[in-house]
Each structure stands twice: as C-alpha cells, then as structure tokens.
C-alpha atoms as a PDB file:
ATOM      1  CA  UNK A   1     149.848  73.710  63.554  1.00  0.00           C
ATOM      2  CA  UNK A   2     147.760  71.185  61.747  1.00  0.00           C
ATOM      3  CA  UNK A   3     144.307  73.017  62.567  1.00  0.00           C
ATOM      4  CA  UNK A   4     146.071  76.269  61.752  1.00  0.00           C
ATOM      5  CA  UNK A   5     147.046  75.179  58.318  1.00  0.00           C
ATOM      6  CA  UNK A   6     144.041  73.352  57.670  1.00  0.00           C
ATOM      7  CA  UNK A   7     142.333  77.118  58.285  1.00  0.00           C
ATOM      8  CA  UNK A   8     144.856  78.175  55.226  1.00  0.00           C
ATOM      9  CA  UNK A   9     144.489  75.624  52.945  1.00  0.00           C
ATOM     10  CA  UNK A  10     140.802  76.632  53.145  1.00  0.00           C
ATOM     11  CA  UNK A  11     141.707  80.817  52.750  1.00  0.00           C
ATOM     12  CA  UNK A  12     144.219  79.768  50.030  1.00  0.00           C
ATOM     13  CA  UNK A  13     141.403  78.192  48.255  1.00  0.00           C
ATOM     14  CA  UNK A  14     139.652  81.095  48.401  1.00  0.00           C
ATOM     15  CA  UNK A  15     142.676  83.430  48.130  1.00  0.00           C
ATOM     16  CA  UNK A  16     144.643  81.741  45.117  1.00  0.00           C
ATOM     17  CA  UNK A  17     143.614  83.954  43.008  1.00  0.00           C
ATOM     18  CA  UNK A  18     144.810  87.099  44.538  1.00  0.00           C
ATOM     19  CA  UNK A  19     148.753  85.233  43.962  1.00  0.00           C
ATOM     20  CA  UNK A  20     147.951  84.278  40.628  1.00  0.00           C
ATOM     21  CA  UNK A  21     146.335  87.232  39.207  1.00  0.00           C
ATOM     22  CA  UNK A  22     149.384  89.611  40.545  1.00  0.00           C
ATOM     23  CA  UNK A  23     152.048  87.640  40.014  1.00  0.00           C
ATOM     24  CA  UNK A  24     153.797  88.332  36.563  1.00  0.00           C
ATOM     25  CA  UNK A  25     156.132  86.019  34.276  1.00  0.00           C
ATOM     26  CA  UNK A  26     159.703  85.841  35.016  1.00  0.00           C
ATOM     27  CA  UNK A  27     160.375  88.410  31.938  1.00  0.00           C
ATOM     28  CA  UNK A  28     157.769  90.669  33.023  1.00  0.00           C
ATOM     29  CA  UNK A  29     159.487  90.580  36.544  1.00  0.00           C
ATOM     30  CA  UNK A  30     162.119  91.675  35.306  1.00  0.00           C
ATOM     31  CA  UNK A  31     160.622  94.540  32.603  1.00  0.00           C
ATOM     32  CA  UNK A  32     158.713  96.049  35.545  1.00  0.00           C
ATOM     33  CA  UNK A  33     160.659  95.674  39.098  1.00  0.00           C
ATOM     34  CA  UNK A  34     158.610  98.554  40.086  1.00  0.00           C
ATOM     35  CA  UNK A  35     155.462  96.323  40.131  1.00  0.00           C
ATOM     36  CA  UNK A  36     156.938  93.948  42.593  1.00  0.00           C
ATOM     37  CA  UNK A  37     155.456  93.110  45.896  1.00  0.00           C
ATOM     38  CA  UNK A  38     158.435  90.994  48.014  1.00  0.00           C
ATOM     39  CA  UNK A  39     157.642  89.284  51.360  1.00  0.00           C
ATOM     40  CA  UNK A  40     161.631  88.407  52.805  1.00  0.00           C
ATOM     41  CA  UNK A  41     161.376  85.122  55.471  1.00  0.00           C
ATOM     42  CA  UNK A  42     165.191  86.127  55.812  1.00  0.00           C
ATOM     43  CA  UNK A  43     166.974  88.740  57.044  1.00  0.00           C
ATOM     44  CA  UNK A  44     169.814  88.032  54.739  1.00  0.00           C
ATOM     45  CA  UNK A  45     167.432  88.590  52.009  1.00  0.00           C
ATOM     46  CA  UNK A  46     165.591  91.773  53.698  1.00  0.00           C
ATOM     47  CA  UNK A  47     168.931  93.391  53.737  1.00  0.00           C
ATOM     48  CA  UNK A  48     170.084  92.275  50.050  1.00  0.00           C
ATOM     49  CA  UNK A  49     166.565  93.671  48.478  1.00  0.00           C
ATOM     50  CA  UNK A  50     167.248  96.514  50.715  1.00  0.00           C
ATOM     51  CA  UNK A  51     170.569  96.882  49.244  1.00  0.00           C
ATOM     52  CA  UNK A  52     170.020  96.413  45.435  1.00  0.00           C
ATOM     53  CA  UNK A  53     167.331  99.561  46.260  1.00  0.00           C
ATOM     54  CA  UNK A  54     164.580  97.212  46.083  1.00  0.00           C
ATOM     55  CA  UNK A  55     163.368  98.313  49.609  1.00  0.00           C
ATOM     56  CA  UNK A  56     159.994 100.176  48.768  1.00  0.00           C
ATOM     57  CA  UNK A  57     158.795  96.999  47.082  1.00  0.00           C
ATOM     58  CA  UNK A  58     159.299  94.542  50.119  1.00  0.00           C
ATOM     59  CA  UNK A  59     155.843  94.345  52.072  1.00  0.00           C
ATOM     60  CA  UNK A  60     156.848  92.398  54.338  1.00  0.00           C
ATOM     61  CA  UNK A  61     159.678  90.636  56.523  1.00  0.00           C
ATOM     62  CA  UNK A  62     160.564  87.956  59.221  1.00  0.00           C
ATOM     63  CA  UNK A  63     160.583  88.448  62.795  1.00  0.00           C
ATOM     64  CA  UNK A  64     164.218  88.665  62.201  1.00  0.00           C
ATOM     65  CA  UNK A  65     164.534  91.441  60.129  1.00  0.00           C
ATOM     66  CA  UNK A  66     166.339  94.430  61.749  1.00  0.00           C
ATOM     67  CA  UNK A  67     168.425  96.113  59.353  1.00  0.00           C
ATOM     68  CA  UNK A  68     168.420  98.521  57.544  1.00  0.00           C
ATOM     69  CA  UNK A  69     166.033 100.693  59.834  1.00  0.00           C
ATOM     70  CA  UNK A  70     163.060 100.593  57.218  1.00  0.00           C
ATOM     71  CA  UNK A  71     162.687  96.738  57.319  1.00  0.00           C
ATOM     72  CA  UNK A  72     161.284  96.892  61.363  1.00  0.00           C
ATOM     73  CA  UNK A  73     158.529  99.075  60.439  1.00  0.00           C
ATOM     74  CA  UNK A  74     157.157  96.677  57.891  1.00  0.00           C
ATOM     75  CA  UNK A  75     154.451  94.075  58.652  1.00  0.00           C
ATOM     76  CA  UNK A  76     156.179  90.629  60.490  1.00  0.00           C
ATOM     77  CA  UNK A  77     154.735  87.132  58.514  1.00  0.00           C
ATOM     78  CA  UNK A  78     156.973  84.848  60.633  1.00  0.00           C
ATOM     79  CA  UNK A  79     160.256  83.389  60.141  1.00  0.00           C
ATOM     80  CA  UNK A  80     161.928  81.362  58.065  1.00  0.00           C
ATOM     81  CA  UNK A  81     161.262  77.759  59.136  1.00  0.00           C
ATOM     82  CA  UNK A  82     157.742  78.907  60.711  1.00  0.00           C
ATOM     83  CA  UNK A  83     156.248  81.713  58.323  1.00  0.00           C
ATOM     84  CA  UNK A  84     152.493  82.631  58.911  1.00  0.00           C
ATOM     85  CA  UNK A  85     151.425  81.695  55.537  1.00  0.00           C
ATOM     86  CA  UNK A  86     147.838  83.709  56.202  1.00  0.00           C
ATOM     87  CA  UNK A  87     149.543  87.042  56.980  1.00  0.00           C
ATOM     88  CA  UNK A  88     152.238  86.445  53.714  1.00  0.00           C
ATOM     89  CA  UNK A  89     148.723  85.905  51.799  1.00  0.00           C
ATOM     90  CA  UNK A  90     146.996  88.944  53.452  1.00  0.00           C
ATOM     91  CA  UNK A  91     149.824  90.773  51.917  1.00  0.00           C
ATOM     92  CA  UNK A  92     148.942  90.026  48.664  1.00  0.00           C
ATOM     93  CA  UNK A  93     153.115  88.699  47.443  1.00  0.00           C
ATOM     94  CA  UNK A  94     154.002  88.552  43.733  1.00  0.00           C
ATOM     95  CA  UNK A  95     157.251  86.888  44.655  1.00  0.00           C
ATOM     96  CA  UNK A  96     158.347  85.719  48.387  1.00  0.00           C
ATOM     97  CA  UNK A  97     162.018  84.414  49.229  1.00  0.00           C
ATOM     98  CA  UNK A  98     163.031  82.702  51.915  1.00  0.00           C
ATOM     99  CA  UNK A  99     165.983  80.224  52.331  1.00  0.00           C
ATOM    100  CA  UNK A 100     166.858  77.120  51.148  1.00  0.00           C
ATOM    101  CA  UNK A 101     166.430  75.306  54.421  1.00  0.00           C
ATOM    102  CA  UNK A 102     162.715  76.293  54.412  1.00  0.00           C
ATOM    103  CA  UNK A 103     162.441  75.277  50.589  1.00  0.00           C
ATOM    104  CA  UNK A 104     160.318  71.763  51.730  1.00  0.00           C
ATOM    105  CA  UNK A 105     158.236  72.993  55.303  1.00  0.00           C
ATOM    106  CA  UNK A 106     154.554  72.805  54.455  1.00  0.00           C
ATOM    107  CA  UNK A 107     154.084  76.234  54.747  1.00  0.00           C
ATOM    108  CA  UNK A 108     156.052  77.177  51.378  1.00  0.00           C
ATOM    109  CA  UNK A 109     154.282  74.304  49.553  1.00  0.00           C
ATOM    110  CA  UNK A 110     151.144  75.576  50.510  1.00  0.00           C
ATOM    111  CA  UNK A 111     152.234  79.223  49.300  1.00  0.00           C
ATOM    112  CA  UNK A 112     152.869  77.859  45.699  1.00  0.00           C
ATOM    113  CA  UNK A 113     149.826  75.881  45.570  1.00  0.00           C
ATOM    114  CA  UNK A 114     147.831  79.600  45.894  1.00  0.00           C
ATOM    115  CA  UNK A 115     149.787  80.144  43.178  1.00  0.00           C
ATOM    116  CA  UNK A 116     152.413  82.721  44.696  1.00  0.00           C
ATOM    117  CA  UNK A 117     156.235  82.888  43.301  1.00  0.00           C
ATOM    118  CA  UNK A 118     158.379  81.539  45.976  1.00  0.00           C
ATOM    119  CA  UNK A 119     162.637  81.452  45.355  1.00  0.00           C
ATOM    120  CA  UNK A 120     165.000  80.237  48.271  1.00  0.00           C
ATOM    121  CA  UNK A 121     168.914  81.432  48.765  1.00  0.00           C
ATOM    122  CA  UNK A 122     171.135  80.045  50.621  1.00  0.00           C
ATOM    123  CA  UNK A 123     173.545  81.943  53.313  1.00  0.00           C
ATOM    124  CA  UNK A 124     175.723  79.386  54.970  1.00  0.00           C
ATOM    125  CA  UNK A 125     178.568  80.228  52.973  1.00  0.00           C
ATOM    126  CA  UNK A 126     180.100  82.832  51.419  1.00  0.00           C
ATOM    127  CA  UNK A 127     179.725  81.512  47.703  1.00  0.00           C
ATOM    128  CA  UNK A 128     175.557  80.993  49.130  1.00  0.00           C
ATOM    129  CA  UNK A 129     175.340  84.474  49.854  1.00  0.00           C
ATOM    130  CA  UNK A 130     177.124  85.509  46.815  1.00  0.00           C
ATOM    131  CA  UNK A 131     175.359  83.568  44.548  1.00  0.00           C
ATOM    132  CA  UNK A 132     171.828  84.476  46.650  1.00  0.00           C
ATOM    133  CA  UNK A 133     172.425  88.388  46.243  1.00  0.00           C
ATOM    134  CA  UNK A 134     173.433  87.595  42.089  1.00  0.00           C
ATOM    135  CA  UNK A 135     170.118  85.576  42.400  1.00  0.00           C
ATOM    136  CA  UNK A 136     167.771  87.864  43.794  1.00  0.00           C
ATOM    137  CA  UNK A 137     169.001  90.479  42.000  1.00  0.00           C
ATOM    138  CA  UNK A 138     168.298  88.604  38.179  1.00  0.00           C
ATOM    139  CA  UNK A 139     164.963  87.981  39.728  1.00  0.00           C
ATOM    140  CA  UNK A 140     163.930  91.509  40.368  1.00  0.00           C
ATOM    141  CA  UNK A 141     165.217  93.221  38.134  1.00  0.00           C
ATOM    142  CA  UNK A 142     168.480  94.573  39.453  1.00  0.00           C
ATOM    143  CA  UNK A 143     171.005  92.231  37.628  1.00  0.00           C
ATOM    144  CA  UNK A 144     173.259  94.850  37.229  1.00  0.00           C
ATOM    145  CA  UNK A 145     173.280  96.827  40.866  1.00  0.00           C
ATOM    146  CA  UNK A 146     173.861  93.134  41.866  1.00  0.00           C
ATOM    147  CA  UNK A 147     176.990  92.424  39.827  1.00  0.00           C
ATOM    148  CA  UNK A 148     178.433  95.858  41.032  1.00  0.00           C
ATOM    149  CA  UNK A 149     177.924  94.645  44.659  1.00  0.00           C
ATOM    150  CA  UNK A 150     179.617  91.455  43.832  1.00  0.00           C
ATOM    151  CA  UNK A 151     182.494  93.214  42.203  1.00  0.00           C
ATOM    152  CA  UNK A 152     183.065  95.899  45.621  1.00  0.00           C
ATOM    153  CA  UNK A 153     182.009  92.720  48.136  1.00  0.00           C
ATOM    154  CA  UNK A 154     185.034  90.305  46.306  1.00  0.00           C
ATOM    155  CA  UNK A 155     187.651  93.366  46.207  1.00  0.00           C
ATOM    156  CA  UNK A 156     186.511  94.118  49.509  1.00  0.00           C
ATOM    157  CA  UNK A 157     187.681  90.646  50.428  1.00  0.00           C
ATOM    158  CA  UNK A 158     190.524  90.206  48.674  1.00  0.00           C
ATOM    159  CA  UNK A 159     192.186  93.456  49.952  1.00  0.00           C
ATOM    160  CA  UNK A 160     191.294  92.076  54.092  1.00  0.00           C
ATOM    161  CA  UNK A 161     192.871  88.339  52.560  1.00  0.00           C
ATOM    162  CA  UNK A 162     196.049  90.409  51.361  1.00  0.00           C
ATOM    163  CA  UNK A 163     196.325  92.227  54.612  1.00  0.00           C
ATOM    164  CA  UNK A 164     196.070  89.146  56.808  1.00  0.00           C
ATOM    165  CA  UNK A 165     198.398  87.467  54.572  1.00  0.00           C
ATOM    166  CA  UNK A 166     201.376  89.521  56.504  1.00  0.00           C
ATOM    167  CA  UNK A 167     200.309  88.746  59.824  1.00  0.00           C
ATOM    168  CA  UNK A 168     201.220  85.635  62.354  1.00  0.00           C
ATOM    169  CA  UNK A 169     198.603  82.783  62.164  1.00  0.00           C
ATOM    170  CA  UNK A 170     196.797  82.572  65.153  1.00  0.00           C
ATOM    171  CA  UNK A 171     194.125  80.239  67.116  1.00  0.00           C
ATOM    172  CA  UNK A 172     191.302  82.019  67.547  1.00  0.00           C
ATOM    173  CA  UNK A 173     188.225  80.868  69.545  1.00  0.00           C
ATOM    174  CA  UNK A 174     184.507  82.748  68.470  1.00  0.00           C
ATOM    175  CA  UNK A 175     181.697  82.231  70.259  1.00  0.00           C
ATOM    176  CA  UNK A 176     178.171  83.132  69.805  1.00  0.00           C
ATOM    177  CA  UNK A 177     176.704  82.454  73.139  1.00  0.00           C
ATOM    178  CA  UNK A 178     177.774  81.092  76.699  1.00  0.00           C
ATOM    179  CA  UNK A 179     174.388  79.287  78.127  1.00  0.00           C
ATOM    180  CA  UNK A 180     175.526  76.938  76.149  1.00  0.00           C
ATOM    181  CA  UNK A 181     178.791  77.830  75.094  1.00  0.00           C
ATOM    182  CA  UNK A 182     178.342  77.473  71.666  1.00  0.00           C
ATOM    183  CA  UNK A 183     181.130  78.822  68.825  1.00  0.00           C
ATOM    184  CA  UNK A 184     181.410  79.046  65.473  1.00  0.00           C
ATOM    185  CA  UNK A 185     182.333  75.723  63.642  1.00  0.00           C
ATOM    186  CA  UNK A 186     182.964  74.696  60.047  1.00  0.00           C
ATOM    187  CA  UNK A 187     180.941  75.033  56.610  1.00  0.00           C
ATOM    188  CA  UNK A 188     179.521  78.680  58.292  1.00  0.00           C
ATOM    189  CA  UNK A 189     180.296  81.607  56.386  1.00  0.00           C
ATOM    190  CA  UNK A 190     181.870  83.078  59.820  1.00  0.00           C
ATOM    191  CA  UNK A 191     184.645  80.425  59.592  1.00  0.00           C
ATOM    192  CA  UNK A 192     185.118  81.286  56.508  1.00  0.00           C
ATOM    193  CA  UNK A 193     185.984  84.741  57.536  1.00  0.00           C
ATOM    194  CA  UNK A 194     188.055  83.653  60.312  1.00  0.00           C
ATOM    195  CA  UNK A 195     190.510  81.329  57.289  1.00  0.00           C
ATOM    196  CA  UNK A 196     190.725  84.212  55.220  1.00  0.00           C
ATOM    197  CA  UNK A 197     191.342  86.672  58.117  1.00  0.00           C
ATOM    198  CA  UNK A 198     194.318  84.208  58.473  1.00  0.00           C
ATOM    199  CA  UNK A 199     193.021  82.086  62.076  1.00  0.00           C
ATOM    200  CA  UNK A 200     193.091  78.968  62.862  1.00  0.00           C
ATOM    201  CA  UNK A 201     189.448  78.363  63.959  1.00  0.00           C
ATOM    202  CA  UNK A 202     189.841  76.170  67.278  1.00  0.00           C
ATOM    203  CA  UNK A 203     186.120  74.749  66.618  1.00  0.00           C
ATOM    204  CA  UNK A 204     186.681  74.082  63.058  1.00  0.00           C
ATOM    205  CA  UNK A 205     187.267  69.776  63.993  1.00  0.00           C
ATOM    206  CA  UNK A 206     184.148  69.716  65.718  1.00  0.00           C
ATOM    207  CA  UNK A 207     182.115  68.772  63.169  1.00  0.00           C
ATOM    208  CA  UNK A 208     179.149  70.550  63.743  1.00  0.00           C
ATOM    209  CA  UNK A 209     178.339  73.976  62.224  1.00  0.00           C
ATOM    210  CA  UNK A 210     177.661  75.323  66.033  1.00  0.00           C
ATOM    211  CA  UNK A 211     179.174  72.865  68.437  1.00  0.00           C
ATOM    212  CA  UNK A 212     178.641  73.360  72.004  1.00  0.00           C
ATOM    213  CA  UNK A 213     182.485  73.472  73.823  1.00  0.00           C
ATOM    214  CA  UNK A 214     183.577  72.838  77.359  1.00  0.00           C
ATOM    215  CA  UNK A 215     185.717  74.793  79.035  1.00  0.00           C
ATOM    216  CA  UNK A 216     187.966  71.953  79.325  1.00  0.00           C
ATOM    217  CA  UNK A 217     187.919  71.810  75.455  1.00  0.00           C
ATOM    218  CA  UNK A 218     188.657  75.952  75.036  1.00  0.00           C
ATOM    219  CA  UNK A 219     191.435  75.744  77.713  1.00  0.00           C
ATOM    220  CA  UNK A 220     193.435  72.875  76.282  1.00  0.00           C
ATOM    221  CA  UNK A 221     192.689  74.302  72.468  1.00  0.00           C
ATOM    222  CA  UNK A 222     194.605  77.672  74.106  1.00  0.00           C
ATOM    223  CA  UNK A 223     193.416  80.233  71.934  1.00  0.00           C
ATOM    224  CA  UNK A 224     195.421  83.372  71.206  1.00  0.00           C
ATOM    225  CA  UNK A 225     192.722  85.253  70.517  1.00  0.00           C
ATOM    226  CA  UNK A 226     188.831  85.088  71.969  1.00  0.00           C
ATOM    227  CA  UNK A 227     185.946  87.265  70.079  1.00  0.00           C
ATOM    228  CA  UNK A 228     183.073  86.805  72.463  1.00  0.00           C
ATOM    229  CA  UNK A 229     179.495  87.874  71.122  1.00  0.00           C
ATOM    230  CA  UNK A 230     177.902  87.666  74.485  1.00  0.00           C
ATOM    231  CA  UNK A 231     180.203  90.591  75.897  1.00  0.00           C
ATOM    232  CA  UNK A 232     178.580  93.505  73.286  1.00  0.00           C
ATOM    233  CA  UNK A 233     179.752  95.428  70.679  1.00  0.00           C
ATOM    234  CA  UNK A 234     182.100  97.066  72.370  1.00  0.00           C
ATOM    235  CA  UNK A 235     185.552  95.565  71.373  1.00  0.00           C
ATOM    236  CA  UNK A 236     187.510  96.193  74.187  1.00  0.00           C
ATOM    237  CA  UNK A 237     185.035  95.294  76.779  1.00  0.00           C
ATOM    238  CA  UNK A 238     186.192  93.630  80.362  1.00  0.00           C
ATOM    239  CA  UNK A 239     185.388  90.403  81.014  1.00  0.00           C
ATOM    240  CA  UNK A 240     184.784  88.873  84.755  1.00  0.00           C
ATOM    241  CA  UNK A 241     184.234  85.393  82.764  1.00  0.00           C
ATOM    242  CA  UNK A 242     187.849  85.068  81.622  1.00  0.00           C
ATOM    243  CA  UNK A 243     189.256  86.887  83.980  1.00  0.00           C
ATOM    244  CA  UNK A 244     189.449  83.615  85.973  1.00  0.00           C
ATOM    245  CA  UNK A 245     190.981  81.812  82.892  1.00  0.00           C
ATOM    246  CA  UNK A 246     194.030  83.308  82.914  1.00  0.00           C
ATOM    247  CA  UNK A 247     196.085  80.079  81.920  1.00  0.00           C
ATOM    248  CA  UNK A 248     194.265  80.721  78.238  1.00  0.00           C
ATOM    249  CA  UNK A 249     196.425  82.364  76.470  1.00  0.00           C
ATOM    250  CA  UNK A 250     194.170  85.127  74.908  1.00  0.00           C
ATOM    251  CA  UNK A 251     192.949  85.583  78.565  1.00  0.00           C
ATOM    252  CA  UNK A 252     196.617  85.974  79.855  1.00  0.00           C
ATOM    253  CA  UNK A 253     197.414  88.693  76.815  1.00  0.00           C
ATOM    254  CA  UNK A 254     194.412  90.697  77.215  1.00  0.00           C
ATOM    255  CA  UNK A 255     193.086  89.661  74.021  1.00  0.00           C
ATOM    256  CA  UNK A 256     189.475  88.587  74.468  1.00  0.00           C
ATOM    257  CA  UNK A 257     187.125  90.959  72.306  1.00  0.00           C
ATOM    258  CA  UNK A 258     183.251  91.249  72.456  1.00  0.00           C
ATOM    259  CA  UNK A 259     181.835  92.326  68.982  1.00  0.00           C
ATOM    260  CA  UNK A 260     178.786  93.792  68.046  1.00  0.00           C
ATOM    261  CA  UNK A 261     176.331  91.087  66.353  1.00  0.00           C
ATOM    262  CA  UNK A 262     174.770  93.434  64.030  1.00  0.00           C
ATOM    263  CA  UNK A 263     176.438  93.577  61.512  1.00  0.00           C
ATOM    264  CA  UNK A 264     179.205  90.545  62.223  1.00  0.00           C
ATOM    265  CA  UNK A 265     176.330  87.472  62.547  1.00  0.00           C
ATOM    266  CA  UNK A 266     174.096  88.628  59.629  1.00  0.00           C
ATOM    267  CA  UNK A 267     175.222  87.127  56.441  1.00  0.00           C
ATOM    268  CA  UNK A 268     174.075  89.628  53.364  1.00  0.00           C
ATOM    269  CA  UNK A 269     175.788  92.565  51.970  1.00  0.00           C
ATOM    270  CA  UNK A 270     177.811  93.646  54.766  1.00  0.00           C
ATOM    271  CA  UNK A 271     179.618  90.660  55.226  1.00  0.00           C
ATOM    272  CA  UNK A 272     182.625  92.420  54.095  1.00  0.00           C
ATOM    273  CA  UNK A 273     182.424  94.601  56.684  1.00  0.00           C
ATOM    274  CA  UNK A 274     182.295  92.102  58.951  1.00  0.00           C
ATOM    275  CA  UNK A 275     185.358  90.327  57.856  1.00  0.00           C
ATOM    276  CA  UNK A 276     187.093  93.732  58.231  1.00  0.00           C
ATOM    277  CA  UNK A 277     185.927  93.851  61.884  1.00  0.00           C
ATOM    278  CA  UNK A 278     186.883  90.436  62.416  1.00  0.00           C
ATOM    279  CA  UNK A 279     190.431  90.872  61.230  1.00  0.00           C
ATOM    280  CA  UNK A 280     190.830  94.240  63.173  1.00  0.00           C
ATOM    281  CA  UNK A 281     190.352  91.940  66.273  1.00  0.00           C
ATOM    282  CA  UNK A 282     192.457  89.064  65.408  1.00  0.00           C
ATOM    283  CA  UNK A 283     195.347  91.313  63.490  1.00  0.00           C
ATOM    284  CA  UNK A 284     195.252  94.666  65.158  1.00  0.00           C
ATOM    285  CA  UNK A 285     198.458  95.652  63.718  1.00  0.00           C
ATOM    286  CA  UNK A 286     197.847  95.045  60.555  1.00  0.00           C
ATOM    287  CA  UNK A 287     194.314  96.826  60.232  1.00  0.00           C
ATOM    288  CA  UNK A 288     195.056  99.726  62.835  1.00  0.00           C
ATOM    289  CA  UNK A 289     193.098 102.185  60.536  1.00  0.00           C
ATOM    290  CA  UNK A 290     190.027  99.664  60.731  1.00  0.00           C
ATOM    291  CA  UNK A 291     188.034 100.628  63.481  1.00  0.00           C
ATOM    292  CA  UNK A 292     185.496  97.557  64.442  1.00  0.00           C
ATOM    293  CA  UNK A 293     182.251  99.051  64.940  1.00  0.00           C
ATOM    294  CA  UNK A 294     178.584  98.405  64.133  1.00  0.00           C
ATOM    295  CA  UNK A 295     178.114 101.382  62.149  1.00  0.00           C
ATOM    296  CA  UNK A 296     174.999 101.776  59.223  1.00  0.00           C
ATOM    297  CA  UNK A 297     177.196 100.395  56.737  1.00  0.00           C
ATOM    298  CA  UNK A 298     176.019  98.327  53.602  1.00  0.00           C
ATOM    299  CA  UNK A 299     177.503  97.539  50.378  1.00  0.00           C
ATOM    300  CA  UNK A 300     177.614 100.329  47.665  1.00  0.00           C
ATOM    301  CA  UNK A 301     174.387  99.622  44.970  1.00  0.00           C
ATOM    302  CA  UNK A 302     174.675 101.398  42.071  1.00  0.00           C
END
C-alpha cells in the first residue's frame, strides 16, 4: 500500500492538473450538471445519482455497485475504504463521493490534494441516507428531483408505519449471514425498518451495529419471526437449518423467511421498498397485497 501510493502521489503530481482544470465551482456545478463527471465509491450513492437521472454522468463506480443494471458496465476504481486512487484519476473526476467513513483514509486526502472535488454521505441511518440523497442532489444539480424523492420515500414510509401500527408487536430475529451468525443490531438503518415495521429487534441490546449471536442467544431471545438473508430471495424458502430448532418459536410456526438482499441490504432510494418487503414478512396480514420481491424498483425522479 505504501509503495503503491507513493507511485500516486508521484502521478498526482503530474496529474493535478487534469482535477483542477475540469473541475468547476460549486455554482457552476450546479448551472451545468450536464458537464459533470461522478466517480461513486458507494453503491448507495451509484444508485441515488442513478436515481436523480444523473446516471450518464457517473464514470465510474465501486466494486460494489450492482444496481441499477447500467452501473456494472462502468469502469470499477475500488471501494469505499480501499479506492484505487490511480484508476479514479485515470478517469479524469470533476466531483467523486464516497461515504463518510472513508472521509479520512489516505486515499481521499490524496484525491483532494490533485485537486479533485470529493463529498462523503452517510447511509447508516435513515435520516443519513435522506439527508445524503438531498445532498447529492444540491450538489449536482438535481435539488429538485431530490426533494420529490424525499417527499414519495417519507409518504412511502409513513403509509408502511400506519399499516404496522394495527398489527401485534412481534420479536423478530434478522440475520445477514450464518458463518458467523451475524444479525442486524442497533443505529443500522435496517433496525430502523424493523421499529417502524412495528418488531421488536431481538439484537437491538447487543450493542454492536452487527453482533455475532449464538444459538443459545437466538433460542432463549425466542423470536416470532426469523428473516434469514442466507436462505435467498425467495420468501417462503425451506430451511434444513431451523428445521432442527423447532423449540424457536418462529421455527415452530413456520415463520422463518429468506429475503432477497438486493434490494433489502442496500441503503439508497429503494429503501422504501425494502421496508415494504420487510413488513410483508413480519405482518403478512396486514400487507397481503405487498408481494416481497426483488423486482427493478427505484424511487420515482421527476
């Protein structure tokens, strides 16, 4: 790492002037989105530009980035925490977001030294990815298409949060992985969605954003209701796992849902979608005309 960006420092020497020269002020940014060349290190940000129609001036994306369709045929530069600061150069960026976790690494510092624009959002929470769509979309000139999605995301919301209201609380348990078993814990944006799909998140006192439980821990917690990323995105998949857990009372009711990652583990636009899919699981009866799927569905941009 330290020869590589020692190599960098050298081409952004060289190459600082390429950043510099293209990128335009903040009101000019905004006069002429068209002129825009984005690099996302997020695929909560590919699908946001993606979403406020900003998709033909993203050049390139993280190693992450699968949705929408267009994003995997642009060039990779990287992720996040480890971006390949030569290959963001190559592409010649007027502005390059990422997230705020990557806002100190070396690699963004040396980015802004060359003289490139770089922003950071945040998507641990929904209020982050709010405020990083609002964000982004006062940066590139899309203010407007961005406030629109706010306004269909937070009615979107508040219609699954009236819903759920009707329905018995339950414990529910989520997990994103068995080798470890790890589930969704507090200050995520996917607990959030469980507390306003009215759950009680089983993992939500373990202190840690992903803890790692033992299946001591999940069968004393006795969920009602088990949504299980590692069986697929088929719902109503059978699972040999917890078939042998039938003391668990999700197990014992036939209750244990896989769901499809895409969209429910990207934060971004279709978060409300998610929720929607979430609460089908958890409240069948109350959202028996939502059908949980992983369909090609994004947030309407005007």
């Amino acid at each position: 790492m330290t020869a590589s960006l020692a190599r960098v420092g050298i081409l952004a020497a060289i190459a600082g002037w390429l950043c510099a020269a293209m990128a335009p002020g903040a009101a000019a940014a905004a006069a002429r989105p068209a002129a825009l060349r984005i690099v996302s290190l997020a695929p909560s940000v590919t699908e946001t530009l993606f979403a406020l129609g900003a998709g033909a001036e993203v050049v390139g994306v993280s190693r992450y980035c699968d949705y929408p369709p267009e994003a995997t045929r642009l060039p990779r530069v990287g992720t996040f925490l480890t971006p390949n600061v030569e290959a963001i150069i190559g592409l010649h960026p007027t502005l390059v977001i990422g997230l705020g976790l990557s806002s100190n690494t070396r690699e963004l510092k040396l980015l802004r030294a060359t003289g490139c624009s770089v922003m950071t959002v945040g998507d641990d929470s929904l209020a982050q990815i709010e405020g990083g769509i609002l964000k982004i979309g006062e940066r590139i000139g899309r203010a407007r298409a961005a406030s629109a999605m706010l306004a269909a995301l937070d009615a979107r919301i508040a219609s699954v949060r009236a819903r759920a209201a009707h329905a018995r609380r339950v414990r529910v348990l989520m997990l994103v992985g068995h080798e470890p078993m790890v589930a969704v814990g507090p200050h995520t944006f996917l607990d959030e969605l469980l507390t306003i799909a009215n759950s009680e998140n089983i993992a939500a006192g373990a202190g840690q954003q992903w803890p790692r439980l033992s299946l001591e821990y999940i069968i004393a917690a006795r969920p009602d209701v088990i949504l299980d990323g590692q069986m697929g995105s088929d719902a109503k998949a059978p699972s040999r796992f917890w078939d042998r857990y039938s003391i668990i009372p999700a197990v014992r009711d036939d209750r244990v849902f896989g769901y499809p990652q895409d969209p429910i583990l990207h934060p971004g636009p279709r978060v409300g979608k998610s929720l929607e899919m979430i609460a089908a699981m958890i409240h069948p009866a109350a959202f028996s005309s939502t059908v949980p799927d992983s369909g090609d569905n994004r947030e309407a941009a005007p």
